[in-house]
PDB file of N, CA and C in Angstrom:
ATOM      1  N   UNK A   1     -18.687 -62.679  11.241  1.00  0.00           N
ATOM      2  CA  UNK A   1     -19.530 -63.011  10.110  1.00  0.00           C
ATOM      3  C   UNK A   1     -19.582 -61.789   9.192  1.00  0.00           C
ATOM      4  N   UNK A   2     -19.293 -61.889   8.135  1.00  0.00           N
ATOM      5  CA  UNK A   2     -19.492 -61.038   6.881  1.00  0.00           C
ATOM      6  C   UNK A   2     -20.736 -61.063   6.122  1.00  0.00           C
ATOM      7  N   UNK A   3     -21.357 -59.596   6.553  1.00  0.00           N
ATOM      8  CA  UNK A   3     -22.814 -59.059   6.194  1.00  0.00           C
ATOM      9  C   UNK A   3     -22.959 -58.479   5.169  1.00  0.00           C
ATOM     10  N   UNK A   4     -24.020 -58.221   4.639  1.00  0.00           N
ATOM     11  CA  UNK A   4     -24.486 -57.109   3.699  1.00  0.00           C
ATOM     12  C   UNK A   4     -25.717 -56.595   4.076  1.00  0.00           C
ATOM     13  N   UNK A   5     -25.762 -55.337   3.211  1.00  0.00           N
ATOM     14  CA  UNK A   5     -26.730 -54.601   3.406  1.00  0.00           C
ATOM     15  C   UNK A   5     -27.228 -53.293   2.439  1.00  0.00           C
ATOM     16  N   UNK A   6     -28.213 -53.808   1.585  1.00  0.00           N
ATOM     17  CA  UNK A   6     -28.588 -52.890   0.301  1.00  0.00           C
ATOM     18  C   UNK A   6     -28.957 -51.596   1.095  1.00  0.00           C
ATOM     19  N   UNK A   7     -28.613 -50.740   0.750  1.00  0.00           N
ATOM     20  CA  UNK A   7     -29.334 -49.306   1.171  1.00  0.00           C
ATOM     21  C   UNK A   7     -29.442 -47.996   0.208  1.00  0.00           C
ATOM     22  N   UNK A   8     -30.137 -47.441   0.528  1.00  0.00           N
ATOM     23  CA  UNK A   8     -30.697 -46.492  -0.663  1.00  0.00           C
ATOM     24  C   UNK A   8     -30.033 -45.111  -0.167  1.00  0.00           C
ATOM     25  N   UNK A   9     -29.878 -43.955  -0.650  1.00  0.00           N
ATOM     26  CA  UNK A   9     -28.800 -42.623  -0.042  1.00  0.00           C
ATOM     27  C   UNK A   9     -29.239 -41.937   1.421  1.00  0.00           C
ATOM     28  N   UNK A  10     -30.308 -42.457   1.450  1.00  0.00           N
ATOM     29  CA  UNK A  10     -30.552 -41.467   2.889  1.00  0.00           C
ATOM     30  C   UNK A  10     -29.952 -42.420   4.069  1.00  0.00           C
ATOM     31  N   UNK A  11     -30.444 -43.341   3.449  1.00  0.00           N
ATOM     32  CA  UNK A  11     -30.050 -44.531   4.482  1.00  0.00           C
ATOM     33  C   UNK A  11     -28.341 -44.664   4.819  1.00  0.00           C
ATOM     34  N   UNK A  12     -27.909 -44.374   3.626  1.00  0.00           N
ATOM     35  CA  UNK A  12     -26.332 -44.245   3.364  1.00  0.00           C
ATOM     36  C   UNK A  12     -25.668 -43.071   4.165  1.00  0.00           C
ATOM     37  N   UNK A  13     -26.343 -41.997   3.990  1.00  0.00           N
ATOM     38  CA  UNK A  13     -26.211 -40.548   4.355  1.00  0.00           C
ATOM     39  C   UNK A  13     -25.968 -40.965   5.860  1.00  0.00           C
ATOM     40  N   UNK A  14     -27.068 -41.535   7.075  1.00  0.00           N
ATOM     41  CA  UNK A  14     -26.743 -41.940   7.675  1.00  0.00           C
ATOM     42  C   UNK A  14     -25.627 -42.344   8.650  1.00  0.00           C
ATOM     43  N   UNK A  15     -25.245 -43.771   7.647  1.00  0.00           N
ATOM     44  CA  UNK A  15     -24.710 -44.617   7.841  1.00  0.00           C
ATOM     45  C   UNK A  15     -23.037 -43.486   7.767  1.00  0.00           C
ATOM     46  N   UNK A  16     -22.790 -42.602   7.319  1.00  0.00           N
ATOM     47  CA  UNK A  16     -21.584 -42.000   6.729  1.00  0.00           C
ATOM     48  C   UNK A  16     -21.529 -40.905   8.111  1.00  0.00           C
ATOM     49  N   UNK A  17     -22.588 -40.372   8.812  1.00  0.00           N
ATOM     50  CA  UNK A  17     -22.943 -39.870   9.600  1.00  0.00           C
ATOM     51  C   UNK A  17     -22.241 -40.279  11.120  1.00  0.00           C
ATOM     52  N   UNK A  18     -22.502 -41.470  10.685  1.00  0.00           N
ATOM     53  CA  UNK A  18     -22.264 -42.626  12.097  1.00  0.00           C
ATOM     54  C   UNK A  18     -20.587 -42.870  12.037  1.00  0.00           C
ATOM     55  N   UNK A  19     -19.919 -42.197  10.994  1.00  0.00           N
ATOM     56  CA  UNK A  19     -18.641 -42.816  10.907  1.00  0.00           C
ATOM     57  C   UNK A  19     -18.417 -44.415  10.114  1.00  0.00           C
ATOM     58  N   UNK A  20     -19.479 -44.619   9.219  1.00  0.00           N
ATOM     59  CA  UNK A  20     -19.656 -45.788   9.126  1.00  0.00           C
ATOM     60  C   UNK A  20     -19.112 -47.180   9.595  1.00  0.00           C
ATOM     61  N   UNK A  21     -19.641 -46.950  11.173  1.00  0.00           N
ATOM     62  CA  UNK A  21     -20.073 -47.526  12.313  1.00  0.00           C
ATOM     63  C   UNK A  21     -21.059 -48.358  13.259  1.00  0.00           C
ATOM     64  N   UNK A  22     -22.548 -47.713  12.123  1.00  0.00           N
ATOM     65  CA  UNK A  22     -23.694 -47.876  13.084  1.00  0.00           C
ATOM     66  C   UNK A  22     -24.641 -47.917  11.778  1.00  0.00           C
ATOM     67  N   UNK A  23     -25.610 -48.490  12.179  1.00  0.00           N
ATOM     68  CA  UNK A  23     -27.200 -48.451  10.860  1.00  0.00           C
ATOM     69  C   UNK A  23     -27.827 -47.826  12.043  1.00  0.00           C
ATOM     70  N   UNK A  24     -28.882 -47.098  10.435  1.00  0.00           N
ATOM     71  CA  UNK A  24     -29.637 -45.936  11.776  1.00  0.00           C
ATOM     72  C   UNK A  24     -30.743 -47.119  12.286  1.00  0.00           C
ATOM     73  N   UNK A  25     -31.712 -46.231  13.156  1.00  0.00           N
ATOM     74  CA  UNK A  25     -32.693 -46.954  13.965  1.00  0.00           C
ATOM     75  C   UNK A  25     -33.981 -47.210  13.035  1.00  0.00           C
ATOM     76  N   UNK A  26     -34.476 -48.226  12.755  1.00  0.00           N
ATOM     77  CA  UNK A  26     -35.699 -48.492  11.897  1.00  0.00           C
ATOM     78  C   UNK A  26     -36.568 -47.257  12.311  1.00  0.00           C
ATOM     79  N   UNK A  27     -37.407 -47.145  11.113  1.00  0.00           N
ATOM     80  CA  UNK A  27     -38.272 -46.464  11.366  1.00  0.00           C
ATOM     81  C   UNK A  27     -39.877 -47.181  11.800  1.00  0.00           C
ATOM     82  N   UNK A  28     -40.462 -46.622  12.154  1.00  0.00           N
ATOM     83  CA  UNK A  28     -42.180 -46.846  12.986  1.00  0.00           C
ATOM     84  C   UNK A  28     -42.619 -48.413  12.293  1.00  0.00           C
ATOM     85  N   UNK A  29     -42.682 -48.216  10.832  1.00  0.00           N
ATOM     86  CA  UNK A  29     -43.213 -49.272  10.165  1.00  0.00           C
ATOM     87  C   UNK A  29     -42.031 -50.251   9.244  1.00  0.00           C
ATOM     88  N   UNK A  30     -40.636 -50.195  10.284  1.00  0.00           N
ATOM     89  CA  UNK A  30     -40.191 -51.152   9.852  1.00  0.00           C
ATOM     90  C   UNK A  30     -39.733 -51.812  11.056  1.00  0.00           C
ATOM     91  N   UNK A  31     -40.286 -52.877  11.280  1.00  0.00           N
ATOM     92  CA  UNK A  31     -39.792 -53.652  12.937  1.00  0.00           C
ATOM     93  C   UNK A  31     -38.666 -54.272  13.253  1.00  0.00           C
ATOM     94  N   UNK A  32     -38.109 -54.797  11.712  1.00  0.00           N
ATOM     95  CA  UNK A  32     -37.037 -55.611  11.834  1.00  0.00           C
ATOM     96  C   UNK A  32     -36.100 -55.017  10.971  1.00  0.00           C
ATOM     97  N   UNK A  33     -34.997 -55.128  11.242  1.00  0.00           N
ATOM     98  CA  UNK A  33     -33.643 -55.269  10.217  1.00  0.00           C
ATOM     99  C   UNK A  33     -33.069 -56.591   9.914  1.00  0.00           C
ATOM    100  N   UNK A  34     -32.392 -55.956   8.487  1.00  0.00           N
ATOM    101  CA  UNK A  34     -32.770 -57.215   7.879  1.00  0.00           C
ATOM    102  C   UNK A  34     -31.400 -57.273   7.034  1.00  0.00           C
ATOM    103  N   UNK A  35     -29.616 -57.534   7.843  1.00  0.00           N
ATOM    104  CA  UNK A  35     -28.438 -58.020   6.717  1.00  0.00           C
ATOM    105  C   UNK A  35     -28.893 -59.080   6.217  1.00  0.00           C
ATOM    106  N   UNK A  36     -27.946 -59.250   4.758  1.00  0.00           N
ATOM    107  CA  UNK A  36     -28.457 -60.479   4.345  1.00  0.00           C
ATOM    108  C   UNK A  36     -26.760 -61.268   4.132  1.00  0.00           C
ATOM    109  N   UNK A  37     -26.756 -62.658   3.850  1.00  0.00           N
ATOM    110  CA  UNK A  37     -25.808 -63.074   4.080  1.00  0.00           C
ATOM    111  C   UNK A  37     -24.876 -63.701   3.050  1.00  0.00           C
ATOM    112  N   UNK A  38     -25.607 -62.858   1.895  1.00  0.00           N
ATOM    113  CA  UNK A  38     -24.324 -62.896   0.831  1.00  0.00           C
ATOM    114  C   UNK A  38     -24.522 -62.065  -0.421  1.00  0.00           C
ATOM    115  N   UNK A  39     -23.532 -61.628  -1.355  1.00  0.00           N
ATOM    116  CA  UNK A  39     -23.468 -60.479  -1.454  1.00  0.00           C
ATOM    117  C   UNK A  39     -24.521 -60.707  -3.018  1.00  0.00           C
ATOM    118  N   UNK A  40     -24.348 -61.598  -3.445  1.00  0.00           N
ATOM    119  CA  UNK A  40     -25.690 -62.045  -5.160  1.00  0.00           C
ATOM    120  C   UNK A  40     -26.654 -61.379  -4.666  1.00  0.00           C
ATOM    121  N   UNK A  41     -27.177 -61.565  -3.033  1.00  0.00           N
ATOM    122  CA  UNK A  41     -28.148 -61.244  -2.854  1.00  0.00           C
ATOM    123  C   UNK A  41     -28.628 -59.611  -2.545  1.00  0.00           C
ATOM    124  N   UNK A  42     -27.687 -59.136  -1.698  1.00  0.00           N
ATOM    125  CA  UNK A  42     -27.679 -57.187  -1.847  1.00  0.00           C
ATOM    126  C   UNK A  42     -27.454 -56.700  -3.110  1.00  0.00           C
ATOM    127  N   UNK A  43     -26.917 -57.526  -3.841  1.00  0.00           N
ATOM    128  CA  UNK A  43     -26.494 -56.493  -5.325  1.00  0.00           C
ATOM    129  C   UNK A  43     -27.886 -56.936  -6.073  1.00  0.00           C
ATOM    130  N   UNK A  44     -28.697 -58.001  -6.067  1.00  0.00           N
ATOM    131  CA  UNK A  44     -30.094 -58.197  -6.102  1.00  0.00           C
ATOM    132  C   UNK A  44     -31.188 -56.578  -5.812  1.00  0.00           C
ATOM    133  N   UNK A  45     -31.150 -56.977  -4.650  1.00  0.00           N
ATOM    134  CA  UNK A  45     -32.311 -55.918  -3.851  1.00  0.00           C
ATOM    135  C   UNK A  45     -31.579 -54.384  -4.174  1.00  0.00           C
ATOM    136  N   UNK A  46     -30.136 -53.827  -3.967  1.00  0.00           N
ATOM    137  CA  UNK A  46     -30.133 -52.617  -4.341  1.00  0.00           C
ATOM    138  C   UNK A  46     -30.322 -52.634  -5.730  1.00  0.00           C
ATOM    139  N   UNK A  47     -29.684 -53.190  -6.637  1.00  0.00           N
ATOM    140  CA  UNK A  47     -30.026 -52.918  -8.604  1.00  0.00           C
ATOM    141  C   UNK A  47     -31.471 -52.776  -9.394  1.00  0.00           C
ATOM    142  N   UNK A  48     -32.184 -53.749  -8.355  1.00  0.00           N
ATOM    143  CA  UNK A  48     -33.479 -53.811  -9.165  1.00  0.00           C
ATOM    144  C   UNK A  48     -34.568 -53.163  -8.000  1.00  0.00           C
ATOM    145  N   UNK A  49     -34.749 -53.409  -6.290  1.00  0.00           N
ATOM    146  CA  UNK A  49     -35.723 -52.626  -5.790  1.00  0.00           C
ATOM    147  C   UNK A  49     -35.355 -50.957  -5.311  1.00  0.00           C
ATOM    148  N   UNK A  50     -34.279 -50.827  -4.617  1.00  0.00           N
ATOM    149  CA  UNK A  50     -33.978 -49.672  -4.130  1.00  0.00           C
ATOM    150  C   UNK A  50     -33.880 -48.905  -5.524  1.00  0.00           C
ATOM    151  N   UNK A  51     -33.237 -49.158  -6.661  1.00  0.00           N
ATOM    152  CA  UNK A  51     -33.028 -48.102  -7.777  1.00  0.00           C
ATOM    153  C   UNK A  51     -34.168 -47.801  -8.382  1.00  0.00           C
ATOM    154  N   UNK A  52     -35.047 -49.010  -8.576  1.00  0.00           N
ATOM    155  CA  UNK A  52     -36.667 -48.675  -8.895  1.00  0.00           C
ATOM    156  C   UNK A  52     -37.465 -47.758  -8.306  1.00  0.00           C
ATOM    157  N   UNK A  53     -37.318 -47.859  -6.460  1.00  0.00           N
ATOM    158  CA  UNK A  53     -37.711 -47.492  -5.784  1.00  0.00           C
ATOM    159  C   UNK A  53     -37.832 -45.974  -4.840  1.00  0.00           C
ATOM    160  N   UNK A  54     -36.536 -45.831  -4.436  1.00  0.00           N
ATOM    161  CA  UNK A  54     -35.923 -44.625  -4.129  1.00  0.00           C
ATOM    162  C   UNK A  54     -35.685 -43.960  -5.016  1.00  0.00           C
ATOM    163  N   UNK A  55     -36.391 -42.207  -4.049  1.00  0.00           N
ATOM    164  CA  UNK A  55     -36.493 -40.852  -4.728  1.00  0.00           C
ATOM    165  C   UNK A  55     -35.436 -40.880  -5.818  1.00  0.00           C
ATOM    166  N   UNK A  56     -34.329 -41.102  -5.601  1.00  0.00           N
ATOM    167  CA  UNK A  56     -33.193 -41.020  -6.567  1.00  0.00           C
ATOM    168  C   UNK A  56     -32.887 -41.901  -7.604  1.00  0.00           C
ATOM    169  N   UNK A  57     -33.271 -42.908  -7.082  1.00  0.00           N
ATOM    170  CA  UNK A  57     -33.173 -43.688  -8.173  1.00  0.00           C
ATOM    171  C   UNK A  57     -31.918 -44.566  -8.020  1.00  0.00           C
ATOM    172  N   UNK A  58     -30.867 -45.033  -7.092  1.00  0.00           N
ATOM    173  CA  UNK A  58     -29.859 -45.238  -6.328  1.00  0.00           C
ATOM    174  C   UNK A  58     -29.793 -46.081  -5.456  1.00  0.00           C
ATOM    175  N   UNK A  59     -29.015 -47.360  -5.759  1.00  0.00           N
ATOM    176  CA  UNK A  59     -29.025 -48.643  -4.361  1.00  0.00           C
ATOM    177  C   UNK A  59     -27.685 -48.553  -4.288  1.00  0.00           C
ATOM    178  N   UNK A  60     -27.050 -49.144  -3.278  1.00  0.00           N
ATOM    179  CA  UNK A  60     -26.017 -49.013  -2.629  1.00  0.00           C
ATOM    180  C   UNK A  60     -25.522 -50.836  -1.810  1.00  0.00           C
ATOM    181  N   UNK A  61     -24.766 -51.467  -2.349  1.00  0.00           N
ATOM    182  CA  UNK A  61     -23.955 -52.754  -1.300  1.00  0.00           C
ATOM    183  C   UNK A  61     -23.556 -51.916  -0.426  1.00  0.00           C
ATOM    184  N   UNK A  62     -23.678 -52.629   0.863  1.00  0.00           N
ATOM    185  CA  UNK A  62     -22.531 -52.212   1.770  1.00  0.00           C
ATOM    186  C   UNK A  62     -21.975 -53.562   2.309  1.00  0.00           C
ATOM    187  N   UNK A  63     -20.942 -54.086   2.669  1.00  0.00           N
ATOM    188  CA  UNK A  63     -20.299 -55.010   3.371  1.00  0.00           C
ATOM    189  C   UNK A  63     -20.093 -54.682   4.842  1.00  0.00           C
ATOM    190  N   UNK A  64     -20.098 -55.496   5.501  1.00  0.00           N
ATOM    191  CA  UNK A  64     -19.643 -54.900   7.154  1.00  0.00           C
ATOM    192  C   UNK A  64     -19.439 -56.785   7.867  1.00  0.00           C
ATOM    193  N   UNK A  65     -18.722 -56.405   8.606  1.00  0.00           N
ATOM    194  CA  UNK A  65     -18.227 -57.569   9.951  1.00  0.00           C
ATOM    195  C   UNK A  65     -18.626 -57.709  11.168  1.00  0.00           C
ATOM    196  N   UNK A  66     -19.799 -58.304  11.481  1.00  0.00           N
ATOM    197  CA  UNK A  66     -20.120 -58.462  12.825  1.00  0.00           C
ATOM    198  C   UNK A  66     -19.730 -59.599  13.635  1.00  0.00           C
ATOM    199  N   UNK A  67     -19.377 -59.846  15.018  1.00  0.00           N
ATOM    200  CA  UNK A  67     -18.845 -60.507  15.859  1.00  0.00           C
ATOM    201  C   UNK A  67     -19.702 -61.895  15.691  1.00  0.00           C
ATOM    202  N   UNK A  68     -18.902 -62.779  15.482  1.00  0.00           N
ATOM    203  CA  UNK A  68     -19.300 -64.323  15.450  1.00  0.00           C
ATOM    204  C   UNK A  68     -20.327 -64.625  16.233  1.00  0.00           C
ATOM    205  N   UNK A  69     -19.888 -64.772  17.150  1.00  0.00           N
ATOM    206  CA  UNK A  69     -20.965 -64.839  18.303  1.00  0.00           C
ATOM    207  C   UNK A  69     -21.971 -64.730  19.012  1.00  0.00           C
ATOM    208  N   UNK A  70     -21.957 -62.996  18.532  1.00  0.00           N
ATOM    209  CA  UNK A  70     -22.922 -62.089  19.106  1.00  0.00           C
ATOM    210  C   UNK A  70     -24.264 -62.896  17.675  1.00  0.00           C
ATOM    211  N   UNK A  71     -23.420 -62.979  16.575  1.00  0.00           N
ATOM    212  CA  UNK A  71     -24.694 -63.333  15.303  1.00  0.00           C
ATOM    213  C   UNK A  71     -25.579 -64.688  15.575  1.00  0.00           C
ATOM    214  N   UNK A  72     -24.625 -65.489  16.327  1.00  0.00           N
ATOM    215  CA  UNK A  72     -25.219 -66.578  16.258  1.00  0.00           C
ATOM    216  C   UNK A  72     -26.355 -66.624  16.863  1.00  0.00           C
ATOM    217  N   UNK A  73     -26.658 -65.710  17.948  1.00  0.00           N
ATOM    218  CA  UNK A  73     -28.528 -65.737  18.301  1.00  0.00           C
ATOM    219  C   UNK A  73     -29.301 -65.851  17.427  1.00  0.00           C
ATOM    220  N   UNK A  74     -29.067 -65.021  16.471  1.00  0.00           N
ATOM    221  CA  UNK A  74     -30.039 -64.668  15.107  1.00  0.00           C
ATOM    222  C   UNK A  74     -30.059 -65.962  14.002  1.00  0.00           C
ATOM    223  N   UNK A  75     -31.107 -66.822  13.881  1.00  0.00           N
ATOM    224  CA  UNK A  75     -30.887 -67.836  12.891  1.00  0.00           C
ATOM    225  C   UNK A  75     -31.379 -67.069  11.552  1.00  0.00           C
ATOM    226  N   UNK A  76     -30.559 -67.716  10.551  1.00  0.00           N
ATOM    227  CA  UNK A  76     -30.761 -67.156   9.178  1.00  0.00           C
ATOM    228  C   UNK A  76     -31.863 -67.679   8.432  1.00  0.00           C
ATOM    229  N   UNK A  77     -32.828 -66.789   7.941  1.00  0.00           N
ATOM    230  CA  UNK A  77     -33.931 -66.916   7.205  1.00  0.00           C
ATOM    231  C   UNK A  77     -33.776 -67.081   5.610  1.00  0.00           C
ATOM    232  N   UNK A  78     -34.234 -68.066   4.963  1.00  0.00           N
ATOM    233  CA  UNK A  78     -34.369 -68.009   3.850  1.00  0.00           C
ATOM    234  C   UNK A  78     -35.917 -67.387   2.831  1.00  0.00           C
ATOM    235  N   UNK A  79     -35.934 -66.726   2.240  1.00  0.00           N
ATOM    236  CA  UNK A  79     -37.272 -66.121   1.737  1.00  0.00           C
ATOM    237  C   UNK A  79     -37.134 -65.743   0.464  1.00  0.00           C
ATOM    238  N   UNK A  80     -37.018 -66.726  -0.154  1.00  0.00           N
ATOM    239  CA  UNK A  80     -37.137 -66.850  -1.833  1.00  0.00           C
ATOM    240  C   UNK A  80     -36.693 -67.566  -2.273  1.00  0.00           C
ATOM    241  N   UNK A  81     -35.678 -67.679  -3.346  1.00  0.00           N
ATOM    242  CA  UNK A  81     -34.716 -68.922  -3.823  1.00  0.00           C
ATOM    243  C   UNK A  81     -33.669 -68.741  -2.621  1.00  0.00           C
ATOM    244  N   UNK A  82     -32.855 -70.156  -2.780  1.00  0.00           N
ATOM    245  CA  UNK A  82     -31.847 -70.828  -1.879  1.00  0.00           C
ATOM    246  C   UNK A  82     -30.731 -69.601  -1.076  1.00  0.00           C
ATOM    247  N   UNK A  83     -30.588 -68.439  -1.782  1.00  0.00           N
ATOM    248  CA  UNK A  83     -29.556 -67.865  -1.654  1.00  0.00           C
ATOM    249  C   UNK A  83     -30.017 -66.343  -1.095  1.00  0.00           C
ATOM    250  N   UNK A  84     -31.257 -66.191  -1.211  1.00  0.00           N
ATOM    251  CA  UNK A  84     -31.739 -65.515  -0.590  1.00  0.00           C
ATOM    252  C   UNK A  84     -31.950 -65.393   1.463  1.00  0.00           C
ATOM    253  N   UNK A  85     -30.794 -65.466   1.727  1.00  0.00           N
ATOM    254  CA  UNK A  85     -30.832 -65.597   3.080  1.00  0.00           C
ATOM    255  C   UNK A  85     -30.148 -64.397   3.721  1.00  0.00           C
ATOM    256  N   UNK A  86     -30.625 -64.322   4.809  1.00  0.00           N
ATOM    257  CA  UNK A  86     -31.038 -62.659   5.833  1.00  0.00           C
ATOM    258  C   UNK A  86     -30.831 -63.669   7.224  1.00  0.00           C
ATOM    259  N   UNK A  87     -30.675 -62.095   8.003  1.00  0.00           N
ATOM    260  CA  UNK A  87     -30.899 -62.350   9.295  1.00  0.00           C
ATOM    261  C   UNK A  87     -31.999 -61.553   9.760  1.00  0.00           C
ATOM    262  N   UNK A  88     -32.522 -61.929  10.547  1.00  0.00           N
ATOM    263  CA  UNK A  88     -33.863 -61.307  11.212  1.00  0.00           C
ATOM    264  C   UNK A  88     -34.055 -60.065  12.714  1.00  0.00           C
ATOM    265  N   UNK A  89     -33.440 -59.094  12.725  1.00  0.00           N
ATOM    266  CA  UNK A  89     -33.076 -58.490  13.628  1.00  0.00           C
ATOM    267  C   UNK A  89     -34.352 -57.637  14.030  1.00  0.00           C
ATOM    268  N   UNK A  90     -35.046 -57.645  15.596  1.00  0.00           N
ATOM    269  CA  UNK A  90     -35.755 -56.967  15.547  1.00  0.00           C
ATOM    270  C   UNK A  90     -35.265 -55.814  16.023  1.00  0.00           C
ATOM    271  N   UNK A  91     -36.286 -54.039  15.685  1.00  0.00           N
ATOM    272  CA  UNK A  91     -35.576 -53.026  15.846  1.00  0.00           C
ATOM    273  C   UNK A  91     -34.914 -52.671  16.887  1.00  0.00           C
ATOM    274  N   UNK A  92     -35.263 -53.312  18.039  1.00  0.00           N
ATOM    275  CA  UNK A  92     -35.331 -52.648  19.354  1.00  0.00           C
ATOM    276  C   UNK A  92     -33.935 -53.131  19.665  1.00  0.00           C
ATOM    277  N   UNK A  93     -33.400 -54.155  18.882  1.00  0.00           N
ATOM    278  CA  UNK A  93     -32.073 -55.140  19.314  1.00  0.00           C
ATOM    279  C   UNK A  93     -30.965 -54.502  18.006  1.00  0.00           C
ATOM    280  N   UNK A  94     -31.612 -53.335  17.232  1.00  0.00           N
ATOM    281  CA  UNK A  94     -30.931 -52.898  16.348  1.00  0.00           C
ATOM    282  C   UNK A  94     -29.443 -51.787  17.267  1.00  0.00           C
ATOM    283  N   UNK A  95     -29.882 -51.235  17.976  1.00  0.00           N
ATOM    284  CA  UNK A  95     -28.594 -50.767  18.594  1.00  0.00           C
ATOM    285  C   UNK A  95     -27.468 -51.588  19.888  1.00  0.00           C
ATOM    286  N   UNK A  96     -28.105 -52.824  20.133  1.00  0.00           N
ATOM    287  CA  UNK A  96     -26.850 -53.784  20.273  1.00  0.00           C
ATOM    288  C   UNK A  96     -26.342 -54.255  19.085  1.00  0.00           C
ATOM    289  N   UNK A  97     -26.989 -54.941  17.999  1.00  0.00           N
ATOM    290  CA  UNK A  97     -26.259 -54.997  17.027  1.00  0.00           C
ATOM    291  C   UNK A  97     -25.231 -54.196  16.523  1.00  0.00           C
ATOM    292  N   UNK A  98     -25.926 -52.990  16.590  1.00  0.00           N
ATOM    293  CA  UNK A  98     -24.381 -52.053  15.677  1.00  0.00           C
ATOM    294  C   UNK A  98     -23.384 -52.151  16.484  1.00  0.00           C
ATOM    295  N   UNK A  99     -23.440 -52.254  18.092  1.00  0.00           N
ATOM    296  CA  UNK A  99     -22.119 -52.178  19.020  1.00  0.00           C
ATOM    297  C   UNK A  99     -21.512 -53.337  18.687  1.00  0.00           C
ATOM    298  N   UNK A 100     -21.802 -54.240  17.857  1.00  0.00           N
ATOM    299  CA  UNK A 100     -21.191 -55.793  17.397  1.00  0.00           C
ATOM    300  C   UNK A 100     -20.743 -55.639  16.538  1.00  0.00           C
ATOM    301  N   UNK A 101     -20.727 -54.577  15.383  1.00  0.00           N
ATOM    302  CA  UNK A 101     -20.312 -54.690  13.968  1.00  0.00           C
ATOM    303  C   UNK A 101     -18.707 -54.026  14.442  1.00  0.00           C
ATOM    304  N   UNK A 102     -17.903 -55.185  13.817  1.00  0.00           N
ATOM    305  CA  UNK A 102     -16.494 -55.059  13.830  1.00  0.00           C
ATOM    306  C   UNK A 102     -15.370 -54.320  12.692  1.00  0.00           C
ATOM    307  N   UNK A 103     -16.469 -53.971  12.104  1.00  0.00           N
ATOM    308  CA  UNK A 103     -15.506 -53.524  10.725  1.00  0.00           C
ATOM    309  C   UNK A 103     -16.275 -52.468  10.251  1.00  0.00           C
ATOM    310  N   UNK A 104     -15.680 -51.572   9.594  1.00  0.00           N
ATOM    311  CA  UNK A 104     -16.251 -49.988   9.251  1.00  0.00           C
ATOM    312  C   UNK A 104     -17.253 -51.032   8.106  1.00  0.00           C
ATOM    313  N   UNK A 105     -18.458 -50.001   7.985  1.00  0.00           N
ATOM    314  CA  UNK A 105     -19.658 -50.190   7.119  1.00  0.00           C
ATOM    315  C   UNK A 105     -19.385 -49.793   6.021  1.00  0.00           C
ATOM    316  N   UNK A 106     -18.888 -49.936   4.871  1.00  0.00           N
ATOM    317  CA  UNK A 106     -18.321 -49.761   3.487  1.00  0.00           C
ATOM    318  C   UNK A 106     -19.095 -49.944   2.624  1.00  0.00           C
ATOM    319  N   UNK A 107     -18.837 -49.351   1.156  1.00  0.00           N
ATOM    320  CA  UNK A 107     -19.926 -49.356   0.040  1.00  0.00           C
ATOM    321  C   UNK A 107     -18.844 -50.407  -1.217  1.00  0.00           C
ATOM    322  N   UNK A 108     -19.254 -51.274  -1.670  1.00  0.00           N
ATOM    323  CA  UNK A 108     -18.635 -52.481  -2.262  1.00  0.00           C
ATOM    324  C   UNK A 108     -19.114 -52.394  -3.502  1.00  0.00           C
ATOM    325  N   UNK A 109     -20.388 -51.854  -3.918  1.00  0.00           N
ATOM    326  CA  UNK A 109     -21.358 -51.710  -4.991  1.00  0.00           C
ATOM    327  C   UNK A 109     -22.450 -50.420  -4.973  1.00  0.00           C
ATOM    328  N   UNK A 110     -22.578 -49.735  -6.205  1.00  0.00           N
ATOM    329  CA  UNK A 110     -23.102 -48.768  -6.556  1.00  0.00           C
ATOM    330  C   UNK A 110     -24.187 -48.569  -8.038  1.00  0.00           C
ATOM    331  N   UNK A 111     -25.587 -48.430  -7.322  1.00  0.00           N
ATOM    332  CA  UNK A 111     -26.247 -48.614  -8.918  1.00  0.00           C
ATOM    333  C   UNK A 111     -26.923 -47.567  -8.621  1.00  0.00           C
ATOM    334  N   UNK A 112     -27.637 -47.318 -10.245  1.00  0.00           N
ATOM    335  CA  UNK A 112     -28.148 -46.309 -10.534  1.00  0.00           C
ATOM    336  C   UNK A 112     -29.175 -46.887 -11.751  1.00  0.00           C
ATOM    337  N   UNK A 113     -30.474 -45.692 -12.086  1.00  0.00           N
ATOM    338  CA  UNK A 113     -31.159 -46.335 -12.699  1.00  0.00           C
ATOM    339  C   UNK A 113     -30.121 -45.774 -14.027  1.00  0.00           C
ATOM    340  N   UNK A 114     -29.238 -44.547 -14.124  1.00  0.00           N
ATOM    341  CA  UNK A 114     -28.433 -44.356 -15.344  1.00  0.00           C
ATOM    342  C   UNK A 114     -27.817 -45.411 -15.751  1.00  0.00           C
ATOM    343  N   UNK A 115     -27.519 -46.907 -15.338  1.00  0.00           N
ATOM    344  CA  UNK A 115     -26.603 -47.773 -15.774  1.00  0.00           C
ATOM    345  C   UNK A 115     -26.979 -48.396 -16.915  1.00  0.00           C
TER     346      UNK A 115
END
């Protein structure tokens, strides 16, 4: 299954860390992770919240490939309009997940509030 995942530079920093391989481990007050399952929708959340949002000012697509199978536990959530759909990962199941992601974690899209 072909994922996405908006992320902001630290988060990226990370992710580049890992060999872009692995998403880091949520932090305290975030329980779940959250790919979403198509890409309108990451180029959504990084352009307009992460660039708003983050110190820098900077969202980030990433694309990645996780194992068919392993995804199908996770049913896909919808939470907004139609196309707004995610998967619901809680943190603790966040480092089996990454051992599932089949394809290097790549950056597909790049915003800035300079655009």
């Amino acid at each position: 299954m072909i994922l996405y995942r908006p992320v902001g530079t630290k988060e990226l920093e990370l992710i580049v860390q890992s060999g872009n391989k692995a998403f880091p481990p949520r932090l305290p007050d975030q329980p779940i992770f959250y790919p979403v399952l198509n890409e309108k929708y990451a180029i959504e959340i990084a352009s307009n919240w992460n660039v708003k949002y983050n110190d820098d000012h900077k969202g980030y697509v990433t694309e990645f490939e996780v194992d068919d199978k392993f995804c199908a536990k996770y049913e896909p959530h919808t939470v907004g309009a139609d196309y707004h759909r995610e998967l619901w990962v809680p943190a603790e199941e966040l480092e089996d997940f990454n051992k599932h992601i089949v394809s290097e974690i790549k950056v597909i899209k790049e915003y800035s509030d300079n655009e």
